[in-house]
Protein backbone atom coordinates (compact mmCIF):
# COMPACT_ATOMS: atom_id res chain seq x y z
CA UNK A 1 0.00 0.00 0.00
CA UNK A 2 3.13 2.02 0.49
CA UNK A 3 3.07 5.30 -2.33
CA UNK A 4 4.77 8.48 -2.55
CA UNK A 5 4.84 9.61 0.74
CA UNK A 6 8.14 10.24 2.02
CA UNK A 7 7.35 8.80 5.18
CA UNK A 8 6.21 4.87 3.93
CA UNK A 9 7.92 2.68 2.06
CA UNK A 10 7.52 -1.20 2.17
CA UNK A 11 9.34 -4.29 3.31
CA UNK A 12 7.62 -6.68 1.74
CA UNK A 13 8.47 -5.94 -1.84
CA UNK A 14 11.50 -4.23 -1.35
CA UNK A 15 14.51 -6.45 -3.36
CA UNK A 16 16.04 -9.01 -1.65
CA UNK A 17 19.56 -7.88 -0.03
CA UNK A 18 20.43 -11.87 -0.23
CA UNK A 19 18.31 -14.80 -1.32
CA UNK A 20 19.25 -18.58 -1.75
CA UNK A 21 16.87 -21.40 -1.59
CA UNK A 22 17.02 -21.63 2.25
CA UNK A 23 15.79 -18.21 2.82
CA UNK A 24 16.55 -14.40 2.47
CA UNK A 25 16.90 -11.05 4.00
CA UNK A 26 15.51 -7.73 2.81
CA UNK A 27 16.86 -4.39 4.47
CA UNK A 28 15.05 -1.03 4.39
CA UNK A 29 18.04 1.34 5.24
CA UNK A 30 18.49 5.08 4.59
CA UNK A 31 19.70 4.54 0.90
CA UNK A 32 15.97 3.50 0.12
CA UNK A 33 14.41 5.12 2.34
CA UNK A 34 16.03 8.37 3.20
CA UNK A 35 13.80 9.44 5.85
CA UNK A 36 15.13 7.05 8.47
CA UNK A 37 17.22 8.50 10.92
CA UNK A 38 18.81 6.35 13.51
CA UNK A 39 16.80 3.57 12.92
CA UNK A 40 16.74 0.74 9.98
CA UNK A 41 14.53 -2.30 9.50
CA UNK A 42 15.32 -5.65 8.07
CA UNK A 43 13.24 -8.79 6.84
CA UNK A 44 14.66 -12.06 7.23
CA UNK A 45 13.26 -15.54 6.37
CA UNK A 46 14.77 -19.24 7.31
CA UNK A 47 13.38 -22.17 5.52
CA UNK A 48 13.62 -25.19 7.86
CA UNK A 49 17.17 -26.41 8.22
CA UNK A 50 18.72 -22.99 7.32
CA UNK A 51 21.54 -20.88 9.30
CA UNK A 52 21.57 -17.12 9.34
CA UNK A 53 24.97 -17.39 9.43
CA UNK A 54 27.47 -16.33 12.65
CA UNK A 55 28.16 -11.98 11.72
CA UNK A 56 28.07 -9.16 14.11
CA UNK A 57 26.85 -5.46 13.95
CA UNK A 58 29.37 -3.13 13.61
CA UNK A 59 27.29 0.23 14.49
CA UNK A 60 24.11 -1.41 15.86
CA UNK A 61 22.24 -2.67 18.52
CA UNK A 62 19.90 -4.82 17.18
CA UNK A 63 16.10 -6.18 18.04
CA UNK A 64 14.28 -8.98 17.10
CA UNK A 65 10.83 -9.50 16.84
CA UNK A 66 9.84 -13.11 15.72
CA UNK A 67 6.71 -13.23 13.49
CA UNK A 68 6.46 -16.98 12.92
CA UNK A 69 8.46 -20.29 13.18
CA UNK A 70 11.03 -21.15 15.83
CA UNK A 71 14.52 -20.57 16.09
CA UNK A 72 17.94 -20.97 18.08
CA UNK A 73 19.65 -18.03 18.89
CA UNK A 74 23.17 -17.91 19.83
CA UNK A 75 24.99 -14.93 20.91
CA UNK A 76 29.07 -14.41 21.94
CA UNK A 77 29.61 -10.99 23.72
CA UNK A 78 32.05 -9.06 25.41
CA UNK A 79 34.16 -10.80 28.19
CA UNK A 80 33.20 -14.39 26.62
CA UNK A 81 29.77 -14.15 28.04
CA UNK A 82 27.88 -16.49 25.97
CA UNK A 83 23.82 -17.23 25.79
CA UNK A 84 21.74 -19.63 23.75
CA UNK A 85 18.05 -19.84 23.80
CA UNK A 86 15.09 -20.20 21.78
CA UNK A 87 12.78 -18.07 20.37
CA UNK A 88 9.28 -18.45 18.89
CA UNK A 89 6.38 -16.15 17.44
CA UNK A 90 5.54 -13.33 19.58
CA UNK A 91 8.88 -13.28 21.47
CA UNK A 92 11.66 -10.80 20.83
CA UNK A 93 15.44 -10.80 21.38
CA UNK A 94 18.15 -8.38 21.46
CA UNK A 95 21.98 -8.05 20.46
CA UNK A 96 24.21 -5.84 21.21
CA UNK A 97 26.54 -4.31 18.37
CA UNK A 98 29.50 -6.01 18.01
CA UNK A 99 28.44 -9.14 19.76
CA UNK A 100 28.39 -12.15 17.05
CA UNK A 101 25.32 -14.36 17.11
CA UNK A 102 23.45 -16.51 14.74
CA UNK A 103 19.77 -17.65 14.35
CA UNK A 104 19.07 -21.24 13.32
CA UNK A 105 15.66 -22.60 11.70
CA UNK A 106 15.26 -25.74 14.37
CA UNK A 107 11.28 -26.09 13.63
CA UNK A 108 9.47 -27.57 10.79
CA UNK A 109 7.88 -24.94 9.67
CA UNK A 110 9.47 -21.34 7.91
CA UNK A 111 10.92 -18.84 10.21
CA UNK A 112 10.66 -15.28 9.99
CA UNK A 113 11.71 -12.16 11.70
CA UNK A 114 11.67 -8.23 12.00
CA UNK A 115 15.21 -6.84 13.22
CA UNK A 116 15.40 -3.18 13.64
CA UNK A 117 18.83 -1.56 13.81
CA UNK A 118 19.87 1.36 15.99
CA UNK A 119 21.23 3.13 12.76
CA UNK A 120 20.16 3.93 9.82
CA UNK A 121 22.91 2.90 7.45
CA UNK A 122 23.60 -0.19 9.43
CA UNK A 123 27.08 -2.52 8.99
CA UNK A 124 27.54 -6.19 9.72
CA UNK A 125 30.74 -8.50 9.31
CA UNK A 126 29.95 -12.38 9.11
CA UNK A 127 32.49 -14.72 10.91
CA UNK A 128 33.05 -16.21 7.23
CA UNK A 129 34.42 -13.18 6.16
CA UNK A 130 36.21 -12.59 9.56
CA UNK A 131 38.19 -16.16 9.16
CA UNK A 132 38.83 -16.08 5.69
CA UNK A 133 40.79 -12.48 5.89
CA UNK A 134 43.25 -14.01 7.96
CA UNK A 135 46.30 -16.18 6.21
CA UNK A 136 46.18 -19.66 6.87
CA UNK A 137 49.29 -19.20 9.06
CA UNK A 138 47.53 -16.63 11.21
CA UNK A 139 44.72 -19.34 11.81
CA UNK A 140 46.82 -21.88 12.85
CA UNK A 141 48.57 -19.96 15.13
CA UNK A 142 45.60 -18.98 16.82
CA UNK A 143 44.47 -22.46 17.41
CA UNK A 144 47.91 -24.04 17.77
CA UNK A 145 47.46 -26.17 14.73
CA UNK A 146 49.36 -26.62 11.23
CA UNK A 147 48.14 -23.84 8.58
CA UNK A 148 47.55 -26.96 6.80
CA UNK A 149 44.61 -27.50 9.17
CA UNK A 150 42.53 -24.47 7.04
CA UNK A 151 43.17 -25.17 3.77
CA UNK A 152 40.06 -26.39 3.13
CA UNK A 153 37.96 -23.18 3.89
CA UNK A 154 36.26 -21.89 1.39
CA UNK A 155 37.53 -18.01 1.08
CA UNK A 156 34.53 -17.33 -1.52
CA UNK A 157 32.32 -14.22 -0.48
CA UNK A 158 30.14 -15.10 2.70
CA UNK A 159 26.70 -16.83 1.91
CA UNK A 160 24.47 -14.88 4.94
CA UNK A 161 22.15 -17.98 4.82
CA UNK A 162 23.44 -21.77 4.86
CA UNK A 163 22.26 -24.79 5.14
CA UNK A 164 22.42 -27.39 8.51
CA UNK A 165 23.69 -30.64 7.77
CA UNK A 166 22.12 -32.85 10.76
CA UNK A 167 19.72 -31.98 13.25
CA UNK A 168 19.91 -29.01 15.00
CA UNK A 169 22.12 -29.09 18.10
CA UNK A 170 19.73 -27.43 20.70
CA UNK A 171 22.06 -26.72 24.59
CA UNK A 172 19.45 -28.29 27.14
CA UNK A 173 19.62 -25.19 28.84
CA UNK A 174 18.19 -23.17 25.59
CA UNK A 175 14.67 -22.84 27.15
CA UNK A 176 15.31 -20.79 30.32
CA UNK A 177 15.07 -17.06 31.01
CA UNK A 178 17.84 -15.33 29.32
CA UNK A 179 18.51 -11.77 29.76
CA UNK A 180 18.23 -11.08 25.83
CA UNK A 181 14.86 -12.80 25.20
CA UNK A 182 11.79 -10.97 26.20
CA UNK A 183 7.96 -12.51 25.46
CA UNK A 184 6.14 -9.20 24.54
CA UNK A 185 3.41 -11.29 23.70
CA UNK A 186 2.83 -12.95 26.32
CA UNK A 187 3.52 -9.91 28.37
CA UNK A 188 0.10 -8.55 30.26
CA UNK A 189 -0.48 -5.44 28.20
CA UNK A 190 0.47 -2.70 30.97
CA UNK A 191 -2.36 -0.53 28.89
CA UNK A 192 -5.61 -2.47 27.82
CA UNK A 193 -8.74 -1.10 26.65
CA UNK A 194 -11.72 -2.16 25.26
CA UNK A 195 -10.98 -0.35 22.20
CA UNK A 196 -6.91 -1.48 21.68
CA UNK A 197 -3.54 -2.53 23.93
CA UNK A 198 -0.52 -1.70 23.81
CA UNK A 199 2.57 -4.72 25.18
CA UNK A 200 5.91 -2.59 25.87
CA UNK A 201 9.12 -3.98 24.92
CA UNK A 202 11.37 -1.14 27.01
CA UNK A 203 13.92 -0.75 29.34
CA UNK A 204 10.78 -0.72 32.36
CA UNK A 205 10.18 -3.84 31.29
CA UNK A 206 13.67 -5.28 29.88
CA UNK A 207 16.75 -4.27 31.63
CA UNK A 208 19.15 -5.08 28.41
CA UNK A 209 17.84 -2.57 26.20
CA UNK A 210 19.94 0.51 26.20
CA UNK A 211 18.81 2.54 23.49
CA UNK A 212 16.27 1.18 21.44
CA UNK A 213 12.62 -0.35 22.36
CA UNK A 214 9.07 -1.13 20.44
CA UNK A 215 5.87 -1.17 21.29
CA UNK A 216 3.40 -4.35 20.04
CA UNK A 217 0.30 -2.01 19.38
CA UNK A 218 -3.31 -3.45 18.50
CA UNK A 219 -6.15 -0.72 17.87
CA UNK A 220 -9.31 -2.02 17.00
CA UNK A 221 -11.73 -0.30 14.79
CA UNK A 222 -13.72 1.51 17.76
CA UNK A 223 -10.32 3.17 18.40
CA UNK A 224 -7.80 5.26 17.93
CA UNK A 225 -4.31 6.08 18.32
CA UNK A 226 -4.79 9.61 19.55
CA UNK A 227 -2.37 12.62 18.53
CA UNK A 228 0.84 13.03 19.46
CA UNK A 229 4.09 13.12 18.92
CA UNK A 230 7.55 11.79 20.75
CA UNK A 231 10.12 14.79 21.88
CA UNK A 232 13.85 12.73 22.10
CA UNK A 233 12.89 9.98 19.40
CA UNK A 234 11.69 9.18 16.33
CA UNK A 235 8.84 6.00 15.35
CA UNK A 236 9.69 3.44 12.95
CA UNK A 237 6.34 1.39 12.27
CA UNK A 238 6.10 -2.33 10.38
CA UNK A 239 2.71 -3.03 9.70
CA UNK A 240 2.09 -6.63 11.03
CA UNK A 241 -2.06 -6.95 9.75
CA UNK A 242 -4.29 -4.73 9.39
CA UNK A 243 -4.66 -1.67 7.15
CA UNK A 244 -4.28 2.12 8.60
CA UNK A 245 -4.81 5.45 7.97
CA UNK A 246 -1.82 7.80 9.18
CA UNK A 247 -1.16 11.57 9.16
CA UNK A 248 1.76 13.62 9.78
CA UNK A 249 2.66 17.46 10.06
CA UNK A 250 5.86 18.43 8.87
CA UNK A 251 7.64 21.42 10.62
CA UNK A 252 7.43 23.74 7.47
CA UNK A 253 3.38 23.05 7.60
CA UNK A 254 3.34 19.82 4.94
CA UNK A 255 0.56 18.05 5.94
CA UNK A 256 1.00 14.12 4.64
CA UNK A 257 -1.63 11.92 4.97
CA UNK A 258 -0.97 8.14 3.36
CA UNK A 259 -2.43 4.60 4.22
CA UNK A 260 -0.44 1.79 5.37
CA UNK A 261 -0.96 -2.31 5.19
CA UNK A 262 0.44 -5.38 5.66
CA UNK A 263 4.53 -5.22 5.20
CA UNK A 264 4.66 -1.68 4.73
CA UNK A 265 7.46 0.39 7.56
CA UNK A 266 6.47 3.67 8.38
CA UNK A 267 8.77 6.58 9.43
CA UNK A 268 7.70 10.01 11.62
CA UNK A 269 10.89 12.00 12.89
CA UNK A 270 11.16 13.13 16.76
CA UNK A 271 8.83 15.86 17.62
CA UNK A 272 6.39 15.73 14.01
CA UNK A 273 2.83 15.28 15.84
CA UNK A 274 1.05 12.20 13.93
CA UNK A 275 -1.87 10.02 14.71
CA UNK A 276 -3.53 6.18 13.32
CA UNK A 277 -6.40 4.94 12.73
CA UNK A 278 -8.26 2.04 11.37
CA UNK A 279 -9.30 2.01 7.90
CA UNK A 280 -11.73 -1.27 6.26
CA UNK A 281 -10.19 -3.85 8.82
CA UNK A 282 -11.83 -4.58 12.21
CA UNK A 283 -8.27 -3.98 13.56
CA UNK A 284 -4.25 -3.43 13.18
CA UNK A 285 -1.44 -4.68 14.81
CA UNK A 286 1.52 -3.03 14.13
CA UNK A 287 5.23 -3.16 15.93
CA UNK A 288 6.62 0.45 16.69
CA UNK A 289 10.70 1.14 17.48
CA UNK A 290 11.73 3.71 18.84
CA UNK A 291 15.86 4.58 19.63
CA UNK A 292 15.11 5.56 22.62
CA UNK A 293 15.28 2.75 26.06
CA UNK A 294 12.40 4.84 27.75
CA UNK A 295 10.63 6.48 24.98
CA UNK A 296 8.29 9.38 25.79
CA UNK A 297 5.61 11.15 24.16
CA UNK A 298 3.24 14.05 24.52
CA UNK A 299 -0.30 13.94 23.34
CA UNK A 300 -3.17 16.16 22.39
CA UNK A 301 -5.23 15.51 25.61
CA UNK A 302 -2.94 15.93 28.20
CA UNK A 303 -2.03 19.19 25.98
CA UNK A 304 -5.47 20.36 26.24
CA UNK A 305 -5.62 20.10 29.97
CA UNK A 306 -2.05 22.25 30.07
CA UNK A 307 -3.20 25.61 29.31
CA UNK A 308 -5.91 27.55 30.31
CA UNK A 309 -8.90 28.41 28.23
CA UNK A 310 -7.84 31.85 27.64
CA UNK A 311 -4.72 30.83 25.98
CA UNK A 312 -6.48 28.15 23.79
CA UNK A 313 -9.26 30.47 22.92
CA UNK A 314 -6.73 33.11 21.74
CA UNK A 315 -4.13 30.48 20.18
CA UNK A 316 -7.44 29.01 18.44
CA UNK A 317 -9.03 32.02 17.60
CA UNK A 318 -12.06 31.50 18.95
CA UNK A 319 -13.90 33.00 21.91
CA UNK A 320 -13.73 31.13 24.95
CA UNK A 321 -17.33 30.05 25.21
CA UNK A 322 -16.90 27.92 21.88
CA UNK A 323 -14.26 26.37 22.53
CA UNK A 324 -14.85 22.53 23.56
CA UNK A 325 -15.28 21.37 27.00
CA UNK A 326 -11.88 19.22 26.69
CA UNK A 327 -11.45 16.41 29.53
CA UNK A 328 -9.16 17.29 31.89
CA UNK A 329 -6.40 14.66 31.26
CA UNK A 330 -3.35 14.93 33.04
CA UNK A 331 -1.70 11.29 31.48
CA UNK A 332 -2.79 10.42 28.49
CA UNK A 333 -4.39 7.33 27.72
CA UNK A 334 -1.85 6.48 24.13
CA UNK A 335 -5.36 5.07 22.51
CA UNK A 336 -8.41 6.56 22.49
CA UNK A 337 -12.44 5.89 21.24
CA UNK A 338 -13.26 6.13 18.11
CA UNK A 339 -16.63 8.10 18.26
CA UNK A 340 -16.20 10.11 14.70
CA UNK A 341 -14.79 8.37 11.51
CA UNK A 342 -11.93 9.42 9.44
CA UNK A 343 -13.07 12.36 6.97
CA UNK A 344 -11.09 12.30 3.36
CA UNK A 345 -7.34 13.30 2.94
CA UNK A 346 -8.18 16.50 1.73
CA UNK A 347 -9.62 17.41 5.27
């Protein structure tokens, strides 16, 4: 659904960064969408039996959000502190940039994932690549083997998705609590109403994050995501189901309004005021990141209650009696009821 707004693009039919026959992974960066500003998205898919191969981030922390399948994750970080554990739809997990890990297809079934990067031109070196720039000598060395002993690798350009000869080799441990797995699914929503939820992947909730978080938000069509906008961060949005109607003020006075569906990554800079709603679908479920830990916002209730009526009546231009009996709001509530319906674009 994703047209010539600056601020939409989509990830499900941008081109392939790498495909093979075991899987592939699509990347929505700056270069395609130059919007994005601290934040990047990528795609990635793992037939059964396939290896996103061992790499690291060079300039990224990175999240996961699993959308389907299950997978082992493996991660090698600073100090030798090692974790493996295993992740399945509706559970997230989180590197940290320069740490190498790898994700393994162990199910029966095709995995796939969202990973958002906390940059928007992000880098990655595989340990393929890392091996084969080193002589043969320097290997051996390493390992205190003959150079002979690696002159069977194959120094060909990295493949970022192999195949598994064998069953998967699963650590018995791989199903306990692990500091960089979080189930923001199964989470209970810390805001639920009758009208949408929001589940809160942030540093309240998960003490590893450092500077990046998402929200799991579901509005239903009797609500709304109310007005608003974030002061220290900007909103990168992938469109899990559902179909949307989004608008967003530029600081020069562009309005954009643009509808979003399935597959399609949204982008709204730090401070532009924006707000969603449902359009032809009883409801949406979309996955927000922020690159922020703690992100904040400020919305147009709580900014009603702020200032007297005076000062709205003269910033509005109307006299005081007209103006609308706001509700005095002093949190806002992130979703709202829908009691009006969206008017056309040109409104």
């Amino acid at each position: 659904m994703a047209g010539t707004s600056p601020h939409v693009t989509s990830l499900a039919t941008a081109p392939p960064l790498f495909e093979n026959e075991m899987g592939s992974v699509t990347l929505v960066d700056s270069a395609a969408f130059p919007i994005l500003s601290r934040l990047s998205i990528k795609r990635v898919v793992l037939e059964p039996g396939a290896i996103r191969e061992p790499q690291w981030n060079v300039n990224a922390n990175q999240l996961g959000y699993c959308l389907s399948g299950t997978a082992l994750v493996s991660i090698l970080g600073d100090a030798d502190v090692f974790s493996s554990f295993v992740v399945s739809a509706g559970q997230m997990y989180h590197v940290e940039s320069g740490a190498v890990y790898h994700i393994e297809n162990i199910g029966a079934e095709r995995a796939e994932f969202v990973l958002a990067l906390r940059h928007e031109r992000p880098q990655h070196i595989s340990l393929h690549a890392g091996f084969t720039a080193m002589t043969d000598a320097v290997l051996g060395n390493t390992y205190d083997l003959p150079a002979s002993a690696f002159a069977a690798f194959d120094r060909s350009p990295a493949q970022q998705i192999v195949r598994r000869s064998g069953s998967a080799d699963v650590p018995s441990t791989a199903g306990l609590p692990n500091a960089h797995l979080f189930d923001v699914e199964g989470q209970h929503p810390p805001l639920s109403y009758a009208y949408g939820d929001a589940h809160l992947a942030r540093k309240q909730y998960w003490a590893a994050l450092e500077d990046i978080s998402m929200y799991s938000l579901r509005i239903r069509e009797s609500g709304m995501r109310e007005p608003h906008w974030h002061p220290i961060t900007g909103e990168m949005g992938y469109i899990k189901s559902g179909h949307a109607r989004m608008r967003v003020l530029d600081p020069d006075g562009t309005l954009d309004e643009y509808e979003v569906g399935p597959g399609d990554v949204y982008f709204v800079p730090r401070a532009f005021p924006h707000h969603i709603e449902v359009v032809d679908d009883e409801d949406i479920h979309f996955l927000i990141f922020f690159d922020q830990a703690m992100p904040g916002d400020i919305g147009y209730r709580a900014s009603a209650s702020a200032f007297s009526r005076e000062v709205l009546a003269a910033s509005f231009g109307v006299p005081e009696r007209e103006l609308p009996q706001f509700p005095f709001t002093p949190v806002d509530p992130l979703i709202v009821p829908r009691l009006n319906r969206g008017e056309s674009p040109s409104s």
